[in-house]
PDB file of N, CA and C in Angstrom:
ATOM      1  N   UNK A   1       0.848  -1.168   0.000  1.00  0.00           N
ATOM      2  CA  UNK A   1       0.000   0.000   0.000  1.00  0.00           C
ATOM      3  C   UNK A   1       0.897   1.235   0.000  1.00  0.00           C
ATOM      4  N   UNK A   2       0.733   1.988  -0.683  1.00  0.00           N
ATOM      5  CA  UNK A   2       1.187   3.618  -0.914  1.00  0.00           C
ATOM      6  C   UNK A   2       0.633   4.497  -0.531  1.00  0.00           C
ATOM      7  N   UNK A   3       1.199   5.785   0.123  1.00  0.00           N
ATOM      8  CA  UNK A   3       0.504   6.978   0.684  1.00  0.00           C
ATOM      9  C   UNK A   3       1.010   8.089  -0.293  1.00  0.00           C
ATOM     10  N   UNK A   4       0.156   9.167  -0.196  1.00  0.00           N
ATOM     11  CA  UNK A   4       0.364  10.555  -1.145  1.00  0.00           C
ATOM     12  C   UNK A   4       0.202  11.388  -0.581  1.00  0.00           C
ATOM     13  N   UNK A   5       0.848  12.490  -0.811  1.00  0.00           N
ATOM     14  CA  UNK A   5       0.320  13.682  -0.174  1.00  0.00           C
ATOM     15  C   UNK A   5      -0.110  14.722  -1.589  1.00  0.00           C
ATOM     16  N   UNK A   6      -1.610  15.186  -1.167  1.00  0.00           N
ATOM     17  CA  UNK A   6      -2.086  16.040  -2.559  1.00  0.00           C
ATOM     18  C   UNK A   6      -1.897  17.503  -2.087  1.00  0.00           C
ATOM     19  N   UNK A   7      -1.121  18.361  -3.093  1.00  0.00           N
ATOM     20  CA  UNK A   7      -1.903  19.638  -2.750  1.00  0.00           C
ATOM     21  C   UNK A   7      -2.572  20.695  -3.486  1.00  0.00           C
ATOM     22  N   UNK A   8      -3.503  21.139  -3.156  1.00  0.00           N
ATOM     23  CA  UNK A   8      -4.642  21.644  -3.599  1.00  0.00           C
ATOM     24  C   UNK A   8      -4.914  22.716  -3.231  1.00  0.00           C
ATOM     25  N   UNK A   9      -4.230  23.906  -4.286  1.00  0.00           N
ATOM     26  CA  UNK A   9      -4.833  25.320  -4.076  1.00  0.00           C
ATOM     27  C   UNK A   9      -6.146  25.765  -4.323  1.00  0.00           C
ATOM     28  N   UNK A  10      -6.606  26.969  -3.430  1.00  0.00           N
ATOM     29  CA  UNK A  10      -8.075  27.087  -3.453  1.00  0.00           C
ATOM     30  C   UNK A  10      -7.964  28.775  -3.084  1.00  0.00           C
ATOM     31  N   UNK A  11      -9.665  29.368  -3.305  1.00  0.00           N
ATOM     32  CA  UNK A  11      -9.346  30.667  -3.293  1.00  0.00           C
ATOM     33  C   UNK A  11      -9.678  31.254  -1.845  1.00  0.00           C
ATOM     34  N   UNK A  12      -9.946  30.766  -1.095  1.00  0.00           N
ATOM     35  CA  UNK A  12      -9.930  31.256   0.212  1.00  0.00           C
ATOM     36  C   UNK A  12     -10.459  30.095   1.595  1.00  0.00           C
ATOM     37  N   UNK A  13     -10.403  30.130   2.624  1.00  0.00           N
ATOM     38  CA  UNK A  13     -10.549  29.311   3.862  1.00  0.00           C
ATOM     39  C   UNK A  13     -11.921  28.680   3.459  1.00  0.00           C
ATOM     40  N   UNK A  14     -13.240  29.561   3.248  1.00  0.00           N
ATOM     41  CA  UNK A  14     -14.207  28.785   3.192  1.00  0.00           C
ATOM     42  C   UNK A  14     -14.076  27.535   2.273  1.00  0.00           C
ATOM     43  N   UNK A  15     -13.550  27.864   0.957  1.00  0.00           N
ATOM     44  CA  UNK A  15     -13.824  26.734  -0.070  1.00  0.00           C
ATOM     45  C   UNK A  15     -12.997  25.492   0.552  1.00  0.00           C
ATOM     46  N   UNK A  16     -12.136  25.931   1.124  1.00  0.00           N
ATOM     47  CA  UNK A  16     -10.676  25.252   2.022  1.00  0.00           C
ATOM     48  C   UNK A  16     -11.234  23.966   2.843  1.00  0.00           C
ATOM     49  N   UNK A  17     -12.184  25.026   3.288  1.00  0.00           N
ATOM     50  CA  UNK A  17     -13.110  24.264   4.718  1.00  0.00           C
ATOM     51  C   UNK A  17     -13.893  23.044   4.078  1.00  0.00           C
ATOM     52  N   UNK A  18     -14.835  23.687   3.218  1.00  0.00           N
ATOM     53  CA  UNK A  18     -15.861  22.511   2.510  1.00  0.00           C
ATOM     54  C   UNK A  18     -14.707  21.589   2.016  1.00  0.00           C
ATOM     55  N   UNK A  19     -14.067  21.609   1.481  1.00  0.00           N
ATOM     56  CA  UNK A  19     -12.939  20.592   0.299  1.00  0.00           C
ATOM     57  C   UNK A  19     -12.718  19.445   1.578  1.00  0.00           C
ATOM     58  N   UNK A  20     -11.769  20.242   2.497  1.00  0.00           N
ATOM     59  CA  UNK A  20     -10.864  18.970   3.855  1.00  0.00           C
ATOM     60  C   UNK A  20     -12.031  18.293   4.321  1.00  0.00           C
ATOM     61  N   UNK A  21     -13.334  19.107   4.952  1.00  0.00           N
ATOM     62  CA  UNK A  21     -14.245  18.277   5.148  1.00  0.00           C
ATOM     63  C   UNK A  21     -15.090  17.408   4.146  1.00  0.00           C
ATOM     64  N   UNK A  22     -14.995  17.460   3.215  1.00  0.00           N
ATOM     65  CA  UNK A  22     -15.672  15.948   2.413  1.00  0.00           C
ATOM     66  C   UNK A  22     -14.916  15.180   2.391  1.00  0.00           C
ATOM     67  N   UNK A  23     -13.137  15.662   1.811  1.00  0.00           N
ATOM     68  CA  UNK A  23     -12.816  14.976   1.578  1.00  0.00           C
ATOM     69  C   UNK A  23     -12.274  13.609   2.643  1.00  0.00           C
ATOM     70  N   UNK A  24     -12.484  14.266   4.324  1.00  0.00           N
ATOM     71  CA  UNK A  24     -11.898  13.465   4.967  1.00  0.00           C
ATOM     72  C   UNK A  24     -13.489  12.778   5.758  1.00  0.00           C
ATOM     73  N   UNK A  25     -14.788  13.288   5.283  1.00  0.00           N
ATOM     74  CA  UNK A  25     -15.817  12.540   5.437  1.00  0.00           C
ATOM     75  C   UNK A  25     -15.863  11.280   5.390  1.00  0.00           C
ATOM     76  N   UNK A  26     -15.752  11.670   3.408  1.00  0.00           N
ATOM     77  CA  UNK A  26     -16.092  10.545   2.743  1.00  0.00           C
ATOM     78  C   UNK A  26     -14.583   9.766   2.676  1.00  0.00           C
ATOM     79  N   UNK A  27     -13.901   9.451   3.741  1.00  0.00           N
ATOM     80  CA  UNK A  27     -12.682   9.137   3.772  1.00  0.00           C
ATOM     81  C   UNK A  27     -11.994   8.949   2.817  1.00  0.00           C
ATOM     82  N   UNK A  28     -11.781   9.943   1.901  1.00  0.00           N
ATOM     83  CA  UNK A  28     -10.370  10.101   0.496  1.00  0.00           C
ATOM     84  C   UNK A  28      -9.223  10.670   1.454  1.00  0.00           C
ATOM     85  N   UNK A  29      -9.601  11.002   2.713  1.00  0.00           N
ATOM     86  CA  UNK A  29      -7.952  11.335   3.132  1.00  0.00           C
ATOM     87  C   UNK A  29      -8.232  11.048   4.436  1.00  0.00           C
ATOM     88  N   UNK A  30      -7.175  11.338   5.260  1.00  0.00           N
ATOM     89  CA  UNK A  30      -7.091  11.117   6.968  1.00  0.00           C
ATOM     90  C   UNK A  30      -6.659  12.177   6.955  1.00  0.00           C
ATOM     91  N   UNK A  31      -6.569  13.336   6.820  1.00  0.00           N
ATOM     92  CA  UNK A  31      -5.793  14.640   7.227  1.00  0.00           C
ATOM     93  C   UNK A  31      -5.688  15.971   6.294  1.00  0.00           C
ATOM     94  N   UNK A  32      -6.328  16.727   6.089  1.00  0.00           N
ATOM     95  CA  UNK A  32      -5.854  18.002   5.158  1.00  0.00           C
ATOM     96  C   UNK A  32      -5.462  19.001   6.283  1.00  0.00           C
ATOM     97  N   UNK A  33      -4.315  19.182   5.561  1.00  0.00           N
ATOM     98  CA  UNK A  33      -3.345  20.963   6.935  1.00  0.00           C
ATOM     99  C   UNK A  33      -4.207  21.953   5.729  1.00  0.00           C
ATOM    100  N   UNK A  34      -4.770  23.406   6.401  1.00  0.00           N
ATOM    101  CA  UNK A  34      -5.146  24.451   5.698  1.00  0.00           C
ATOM    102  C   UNK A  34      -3.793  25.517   5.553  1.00  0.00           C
ATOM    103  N   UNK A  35      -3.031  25.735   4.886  1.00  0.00           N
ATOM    104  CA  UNK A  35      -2.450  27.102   5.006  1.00  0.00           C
ATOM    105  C   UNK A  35      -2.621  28.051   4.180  1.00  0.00           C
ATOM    106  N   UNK A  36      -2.796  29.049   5.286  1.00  0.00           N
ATOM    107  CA  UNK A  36      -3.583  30.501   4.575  1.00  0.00           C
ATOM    108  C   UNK A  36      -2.532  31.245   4.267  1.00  0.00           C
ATOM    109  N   UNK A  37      -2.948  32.146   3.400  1.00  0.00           N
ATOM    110  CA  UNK A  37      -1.760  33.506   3.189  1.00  0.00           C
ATOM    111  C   UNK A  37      -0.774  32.686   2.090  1.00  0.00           C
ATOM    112  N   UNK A  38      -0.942  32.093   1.095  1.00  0.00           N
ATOM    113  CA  UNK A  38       0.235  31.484   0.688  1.00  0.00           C
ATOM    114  C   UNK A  38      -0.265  32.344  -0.794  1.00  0.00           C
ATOM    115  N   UNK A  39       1.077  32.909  -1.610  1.00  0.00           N
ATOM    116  CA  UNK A  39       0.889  33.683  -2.708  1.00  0.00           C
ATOM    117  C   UNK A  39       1.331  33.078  -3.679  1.00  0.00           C
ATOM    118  N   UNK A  40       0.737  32.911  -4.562  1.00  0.00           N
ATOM    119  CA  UNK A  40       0.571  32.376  -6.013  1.00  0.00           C
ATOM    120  C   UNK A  40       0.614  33.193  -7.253  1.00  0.00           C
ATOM    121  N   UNK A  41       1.481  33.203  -7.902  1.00  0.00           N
ATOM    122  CA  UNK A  41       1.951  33.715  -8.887  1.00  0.00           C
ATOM    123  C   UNK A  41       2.109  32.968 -10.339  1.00  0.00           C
ATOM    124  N   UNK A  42       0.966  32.917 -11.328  1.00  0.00           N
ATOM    125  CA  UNK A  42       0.911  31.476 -12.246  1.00  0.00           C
ATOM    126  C   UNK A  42       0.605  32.381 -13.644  1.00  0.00           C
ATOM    127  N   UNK A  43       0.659  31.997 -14.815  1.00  0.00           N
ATOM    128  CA  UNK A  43       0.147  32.118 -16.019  1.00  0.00           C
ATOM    129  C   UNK A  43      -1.299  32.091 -16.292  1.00  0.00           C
ATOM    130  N   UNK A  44      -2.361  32.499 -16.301  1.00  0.00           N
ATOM    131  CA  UNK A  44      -3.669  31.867 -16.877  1.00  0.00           C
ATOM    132  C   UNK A  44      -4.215  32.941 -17.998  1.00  0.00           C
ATOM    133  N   UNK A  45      -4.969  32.126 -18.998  1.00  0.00           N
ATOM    134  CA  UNK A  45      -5.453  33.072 -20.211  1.00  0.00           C
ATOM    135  C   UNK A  45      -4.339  34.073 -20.583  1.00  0.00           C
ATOM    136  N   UNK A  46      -3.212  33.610 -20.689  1.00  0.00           N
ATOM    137  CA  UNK A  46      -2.365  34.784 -21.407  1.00  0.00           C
ATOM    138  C   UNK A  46      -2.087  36.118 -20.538  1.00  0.00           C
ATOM    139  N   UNK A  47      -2.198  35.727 -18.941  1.00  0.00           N
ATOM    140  CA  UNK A  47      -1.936  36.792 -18.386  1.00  0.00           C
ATOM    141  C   UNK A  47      -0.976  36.524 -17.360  1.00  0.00           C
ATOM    142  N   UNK A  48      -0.373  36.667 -16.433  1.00  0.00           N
ATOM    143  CA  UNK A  48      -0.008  36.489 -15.508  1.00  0.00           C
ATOM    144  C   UNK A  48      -0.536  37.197 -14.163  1.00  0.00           C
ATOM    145  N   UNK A  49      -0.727  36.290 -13.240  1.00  0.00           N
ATOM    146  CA  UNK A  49      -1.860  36.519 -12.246  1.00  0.00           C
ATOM    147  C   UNK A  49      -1.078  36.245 -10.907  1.00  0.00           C
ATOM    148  N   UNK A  50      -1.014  37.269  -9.743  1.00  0.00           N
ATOM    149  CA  UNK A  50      -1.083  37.476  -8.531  1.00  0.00           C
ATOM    150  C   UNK A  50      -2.088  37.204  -7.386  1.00  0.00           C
ATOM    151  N   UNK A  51      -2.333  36.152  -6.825  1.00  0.00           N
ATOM    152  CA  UNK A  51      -3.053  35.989  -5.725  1.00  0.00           C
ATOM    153  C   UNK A  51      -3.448  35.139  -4.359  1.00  0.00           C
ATOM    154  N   UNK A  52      -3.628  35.447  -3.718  1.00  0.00           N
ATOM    155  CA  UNK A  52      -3.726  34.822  -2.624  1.00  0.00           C
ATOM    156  C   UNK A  52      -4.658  33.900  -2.325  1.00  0.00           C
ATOM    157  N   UNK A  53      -3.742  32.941  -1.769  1.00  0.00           N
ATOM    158  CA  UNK A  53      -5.088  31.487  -1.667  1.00  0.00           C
ATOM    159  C   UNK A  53      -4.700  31.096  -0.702  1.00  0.00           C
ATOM    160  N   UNK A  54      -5.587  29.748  -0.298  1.00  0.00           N
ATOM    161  CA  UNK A  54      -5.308  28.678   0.767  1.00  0.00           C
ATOM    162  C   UNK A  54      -4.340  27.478   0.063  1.00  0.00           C
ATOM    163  N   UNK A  55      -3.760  26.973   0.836  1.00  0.00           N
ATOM    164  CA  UNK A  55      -3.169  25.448   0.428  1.00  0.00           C
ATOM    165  C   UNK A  55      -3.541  24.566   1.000  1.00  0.00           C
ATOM    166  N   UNK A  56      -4.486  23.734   0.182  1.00  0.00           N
ATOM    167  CA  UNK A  56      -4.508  22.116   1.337  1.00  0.00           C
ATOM    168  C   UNK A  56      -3.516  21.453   0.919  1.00  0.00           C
ATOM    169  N   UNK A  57      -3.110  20.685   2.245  1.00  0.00           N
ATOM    170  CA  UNK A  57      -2.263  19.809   2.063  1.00  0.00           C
ATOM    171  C   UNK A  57      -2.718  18.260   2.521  1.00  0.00           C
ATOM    172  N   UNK A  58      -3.028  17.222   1.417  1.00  0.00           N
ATOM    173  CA  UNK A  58      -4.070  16.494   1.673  1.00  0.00           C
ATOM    174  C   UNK A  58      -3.330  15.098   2.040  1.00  0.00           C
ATOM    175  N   UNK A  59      -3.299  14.133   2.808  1.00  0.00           N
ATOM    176  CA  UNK A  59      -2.450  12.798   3.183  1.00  0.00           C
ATOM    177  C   UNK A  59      -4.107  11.818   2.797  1.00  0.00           C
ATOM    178  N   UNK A  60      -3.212  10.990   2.160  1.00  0.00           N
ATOM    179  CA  UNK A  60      -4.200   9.902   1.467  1.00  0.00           C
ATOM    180  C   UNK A  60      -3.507   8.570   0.873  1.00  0.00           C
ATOM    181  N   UNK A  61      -4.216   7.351   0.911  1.00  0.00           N
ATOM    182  CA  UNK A  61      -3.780   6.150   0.210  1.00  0.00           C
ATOM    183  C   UNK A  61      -3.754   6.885  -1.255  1.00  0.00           C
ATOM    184  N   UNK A  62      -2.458   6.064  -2.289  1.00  0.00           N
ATOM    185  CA  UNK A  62      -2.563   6.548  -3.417  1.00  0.00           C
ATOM    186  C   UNK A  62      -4.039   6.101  -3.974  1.00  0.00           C
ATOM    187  N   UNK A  63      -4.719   4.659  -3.784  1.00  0.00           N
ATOM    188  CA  UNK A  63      -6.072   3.883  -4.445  1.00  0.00           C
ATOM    189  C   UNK A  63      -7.014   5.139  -4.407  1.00  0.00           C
ATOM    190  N   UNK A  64      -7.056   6.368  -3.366  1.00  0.00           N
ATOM    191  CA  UNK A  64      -8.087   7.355  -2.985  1.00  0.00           C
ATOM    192  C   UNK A  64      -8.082   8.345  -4.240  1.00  0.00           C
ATOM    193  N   UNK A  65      -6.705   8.501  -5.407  1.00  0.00           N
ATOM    194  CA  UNK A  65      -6.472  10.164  -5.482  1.00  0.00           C
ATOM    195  C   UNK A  65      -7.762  10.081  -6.983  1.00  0.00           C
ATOM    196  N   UNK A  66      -8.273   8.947  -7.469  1.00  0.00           N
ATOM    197  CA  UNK A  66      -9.012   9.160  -8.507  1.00  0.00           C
ATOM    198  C   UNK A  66     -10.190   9.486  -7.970  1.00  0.00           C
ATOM    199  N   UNK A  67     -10.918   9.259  -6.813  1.00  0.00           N
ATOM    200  CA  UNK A  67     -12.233   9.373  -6.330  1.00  0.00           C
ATOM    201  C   UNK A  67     -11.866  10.962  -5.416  1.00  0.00           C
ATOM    202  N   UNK A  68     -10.849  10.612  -5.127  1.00  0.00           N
ATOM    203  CA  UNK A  68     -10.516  12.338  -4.342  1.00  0.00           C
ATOM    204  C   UNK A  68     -10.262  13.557  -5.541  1.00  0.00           C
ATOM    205  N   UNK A  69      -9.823  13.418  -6.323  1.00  0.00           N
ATOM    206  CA  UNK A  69      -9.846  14.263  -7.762  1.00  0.00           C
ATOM    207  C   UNK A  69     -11.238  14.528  -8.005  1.00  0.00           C
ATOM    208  N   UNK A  70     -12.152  13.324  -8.269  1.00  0.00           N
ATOM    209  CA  UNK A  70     -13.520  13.683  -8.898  1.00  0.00           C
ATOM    210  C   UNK A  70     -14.106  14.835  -7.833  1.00  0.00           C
ATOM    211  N   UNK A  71     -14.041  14.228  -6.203  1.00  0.00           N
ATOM    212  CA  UNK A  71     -14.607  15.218  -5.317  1.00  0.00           C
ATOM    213  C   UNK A  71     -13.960  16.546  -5.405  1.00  0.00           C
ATOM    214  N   UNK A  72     -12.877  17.051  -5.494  1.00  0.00           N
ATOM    215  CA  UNK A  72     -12.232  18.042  -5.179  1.00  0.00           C
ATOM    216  C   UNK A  72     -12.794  19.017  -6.877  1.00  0.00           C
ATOM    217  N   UNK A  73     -12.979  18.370  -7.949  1.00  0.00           N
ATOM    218  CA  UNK A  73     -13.373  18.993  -9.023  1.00  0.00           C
ATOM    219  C   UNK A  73     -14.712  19.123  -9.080  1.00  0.00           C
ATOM    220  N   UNK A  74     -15.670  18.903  -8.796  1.00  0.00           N
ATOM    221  CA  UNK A  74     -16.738  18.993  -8.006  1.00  0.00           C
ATOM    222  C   UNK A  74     -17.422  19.972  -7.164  1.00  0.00           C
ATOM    223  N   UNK A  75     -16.206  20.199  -5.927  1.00  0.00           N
ATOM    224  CA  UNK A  75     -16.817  21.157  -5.298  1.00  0.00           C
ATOM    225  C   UNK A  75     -16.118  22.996  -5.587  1.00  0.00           C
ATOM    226  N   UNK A  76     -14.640  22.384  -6.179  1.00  0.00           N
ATOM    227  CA  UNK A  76     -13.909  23.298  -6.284  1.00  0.00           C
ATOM    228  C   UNK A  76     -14.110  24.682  -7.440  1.00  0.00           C
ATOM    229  N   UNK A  77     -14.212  25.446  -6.730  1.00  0.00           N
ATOM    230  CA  UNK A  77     -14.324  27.102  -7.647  1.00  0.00           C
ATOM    231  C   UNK A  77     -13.681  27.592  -8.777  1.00  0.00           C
ATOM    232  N   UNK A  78     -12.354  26.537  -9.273  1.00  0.00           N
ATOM    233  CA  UNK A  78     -11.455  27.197 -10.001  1.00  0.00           C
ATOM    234  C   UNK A  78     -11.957  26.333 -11.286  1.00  0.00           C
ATOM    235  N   UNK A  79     -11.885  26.920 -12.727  1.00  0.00           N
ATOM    236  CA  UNK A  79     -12.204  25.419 -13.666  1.00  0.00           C
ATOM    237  C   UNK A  79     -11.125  24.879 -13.765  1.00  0.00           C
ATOM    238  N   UNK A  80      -9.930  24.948 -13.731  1.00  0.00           N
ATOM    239  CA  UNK A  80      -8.843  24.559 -13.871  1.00  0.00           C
ATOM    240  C   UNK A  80      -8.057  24.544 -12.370  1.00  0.00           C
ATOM    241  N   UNK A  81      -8.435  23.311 -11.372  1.00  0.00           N
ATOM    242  CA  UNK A  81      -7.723  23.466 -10.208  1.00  0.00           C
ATOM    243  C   UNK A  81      -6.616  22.643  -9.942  1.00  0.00           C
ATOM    244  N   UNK A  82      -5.697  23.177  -9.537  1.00  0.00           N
ATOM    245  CA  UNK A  82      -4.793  22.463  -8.905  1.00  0.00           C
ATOM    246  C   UNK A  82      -4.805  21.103  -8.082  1.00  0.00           C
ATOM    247  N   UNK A  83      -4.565  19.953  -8.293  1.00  0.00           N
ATOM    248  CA  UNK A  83      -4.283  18.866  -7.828  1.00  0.00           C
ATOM    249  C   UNK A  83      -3.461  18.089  -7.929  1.00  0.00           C
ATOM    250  N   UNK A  84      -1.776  18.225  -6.932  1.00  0.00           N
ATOM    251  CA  UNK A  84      -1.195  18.162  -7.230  1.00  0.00           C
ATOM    252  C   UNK A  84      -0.704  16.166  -6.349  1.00  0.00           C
ATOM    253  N   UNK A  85      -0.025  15.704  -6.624  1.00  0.00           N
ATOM    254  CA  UNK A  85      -0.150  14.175  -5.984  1.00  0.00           C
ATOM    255  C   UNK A  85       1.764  14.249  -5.598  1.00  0.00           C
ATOM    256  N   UNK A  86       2.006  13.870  -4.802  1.00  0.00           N
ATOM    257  CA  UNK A  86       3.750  13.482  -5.064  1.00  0.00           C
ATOM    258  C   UNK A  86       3.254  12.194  -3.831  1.00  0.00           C
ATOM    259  N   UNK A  87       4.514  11.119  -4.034  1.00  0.00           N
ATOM    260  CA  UNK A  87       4.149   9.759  -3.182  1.00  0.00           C
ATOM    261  C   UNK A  87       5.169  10.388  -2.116  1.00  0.00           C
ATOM    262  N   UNK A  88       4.576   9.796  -0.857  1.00  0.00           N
ATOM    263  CA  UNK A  88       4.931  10.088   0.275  1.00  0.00           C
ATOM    264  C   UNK A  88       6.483   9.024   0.855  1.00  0.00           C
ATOM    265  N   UNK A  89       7.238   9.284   0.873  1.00  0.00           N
ATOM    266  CA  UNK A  89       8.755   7.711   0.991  1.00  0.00           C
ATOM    267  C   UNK A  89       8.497   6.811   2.096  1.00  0.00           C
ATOM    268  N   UNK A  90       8.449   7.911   2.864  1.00  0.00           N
ATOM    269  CA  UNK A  90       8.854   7.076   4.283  1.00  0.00           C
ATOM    270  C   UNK A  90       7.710   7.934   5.347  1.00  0.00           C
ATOM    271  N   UNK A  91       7.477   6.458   6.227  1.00  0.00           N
ATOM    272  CA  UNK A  91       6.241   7.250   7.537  1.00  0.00           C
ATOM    273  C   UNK A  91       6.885   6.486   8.923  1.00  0.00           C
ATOM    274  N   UNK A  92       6.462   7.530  10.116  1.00  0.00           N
ATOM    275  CA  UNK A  92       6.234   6.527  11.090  1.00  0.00           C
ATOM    276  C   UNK A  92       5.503   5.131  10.988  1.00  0.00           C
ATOM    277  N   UNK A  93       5.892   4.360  11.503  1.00  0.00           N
ATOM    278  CA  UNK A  93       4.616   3.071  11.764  1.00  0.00           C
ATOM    279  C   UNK A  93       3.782   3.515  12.528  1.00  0.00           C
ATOM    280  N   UNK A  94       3.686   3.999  13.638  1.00  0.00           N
ATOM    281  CA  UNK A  94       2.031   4.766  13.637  1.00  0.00           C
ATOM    282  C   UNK A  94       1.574   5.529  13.275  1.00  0.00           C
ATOM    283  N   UNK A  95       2.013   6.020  12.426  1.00  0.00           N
ATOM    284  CA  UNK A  95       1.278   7.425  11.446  1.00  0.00           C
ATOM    285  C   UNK A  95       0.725   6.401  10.359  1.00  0.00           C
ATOM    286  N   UNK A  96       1.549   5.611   9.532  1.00  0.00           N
ATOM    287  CA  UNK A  96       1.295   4.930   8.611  1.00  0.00           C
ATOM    288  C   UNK A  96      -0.311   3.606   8.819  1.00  0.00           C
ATOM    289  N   UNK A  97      -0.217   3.528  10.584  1.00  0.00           N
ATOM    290  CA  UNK A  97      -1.061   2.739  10.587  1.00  0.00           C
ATOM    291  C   UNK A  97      -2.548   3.554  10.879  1.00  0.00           C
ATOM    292  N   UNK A  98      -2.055   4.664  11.274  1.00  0.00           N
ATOM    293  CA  UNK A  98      -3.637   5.816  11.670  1.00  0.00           C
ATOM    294  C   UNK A  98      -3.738   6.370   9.842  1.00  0.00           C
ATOM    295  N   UNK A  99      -3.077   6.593   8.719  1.00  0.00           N
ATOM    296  CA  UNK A  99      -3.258   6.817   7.617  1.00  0.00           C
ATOM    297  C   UNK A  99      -4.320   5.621   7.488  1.00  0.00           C
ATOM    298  N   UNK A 100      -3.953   4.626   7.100  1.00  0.00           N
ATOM    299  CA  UNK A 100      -4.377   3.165   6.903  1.00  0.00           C
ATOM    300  C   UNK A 100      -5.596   3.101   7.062  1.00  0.00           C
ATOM    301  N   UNK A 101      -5.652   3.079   8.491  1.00  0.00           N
ATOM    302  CA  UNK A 101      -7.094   3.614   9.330  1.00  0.00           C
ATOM    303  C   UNK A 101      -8.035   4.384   9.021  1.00  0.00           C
ATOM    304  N   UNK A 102      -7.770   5.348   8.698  1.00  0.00           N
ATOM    305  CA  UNK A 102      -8.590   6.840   8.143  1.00  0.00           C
ATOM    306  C   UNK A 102      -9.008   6.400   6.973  1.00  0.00           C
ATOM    307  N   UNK A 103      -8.359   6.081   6.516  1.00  0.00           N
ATOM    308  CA  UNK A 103      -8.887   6.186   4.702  1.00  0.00           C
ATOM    309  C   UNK A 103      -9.895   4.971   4.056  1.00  0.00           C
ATOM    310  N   UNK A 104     -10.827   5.143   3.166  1.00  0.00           N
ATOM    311  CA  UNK A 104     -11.251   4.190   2.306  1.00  0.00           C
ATOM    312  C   UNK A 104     -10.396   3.068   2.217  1.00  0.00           C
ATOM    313  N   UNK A 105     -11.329   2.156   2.089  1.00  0.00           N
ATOM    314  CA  UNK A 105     -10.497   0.427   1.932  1.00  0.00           C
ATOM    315  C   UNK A 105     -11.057  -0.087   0.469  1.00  0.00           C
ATOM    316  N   UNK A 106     -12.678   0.521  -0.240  1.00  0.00           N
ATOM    317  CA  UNK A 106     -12.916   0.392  -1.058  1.00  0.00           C
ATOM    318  C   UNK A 106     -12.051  -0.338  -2.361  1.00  0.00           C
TER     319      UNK A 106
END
């Protein structure tokens, strides 16, 4: 079994809020960190764009990130959102076993 960590920019705390809570409802993750104030500086439509968002930072079995993608595109405000996946190396054994725990077995 493999763990991931996703992260997922968003445009402010509320949308932040709804996203971590489904997603760790409907158990696609055991954990999203919110960090606020983080500045983003990206390309879109031929412009270059300045702004401030939230970052989730989402811990999940990798089996979760296709059903956690659909949710996060779903609820998320941006049409084009960020979802980003990198595999996680190394965990505690009890972190790894409360991950385990948390998440879909589906």
């Amino acid at each position: 079994m493999s763990f991931i960590a996703v992260f997922i920019t968003v445009s402010g705390e509320e949308e932040a809020l709804r996203i971590a809570r489904s997603l760790v409802e409907r158990r696609l993750a055991a954990c999203c960190n919110l960090l606020g104030g983080v500045r983003s500086i990206y390309r879109w439509q031929e412009r270059v764009e300045d702004a401030i968002e939230v970052l989730l930072v989402v811990k999940t079995r990798r089996e979760c990130f296709s059903a956690l993608q659909v949710e996060v595109t779903r609820l998320h405000s941006y049409s084009v959102p960020e979802i980003v996946a990198l595999p996680i190396e190394a965990l505690s054994e009890s972190y790894r076993l409360w991950l385990q725990d948390s998440t879909a077995t589906e």
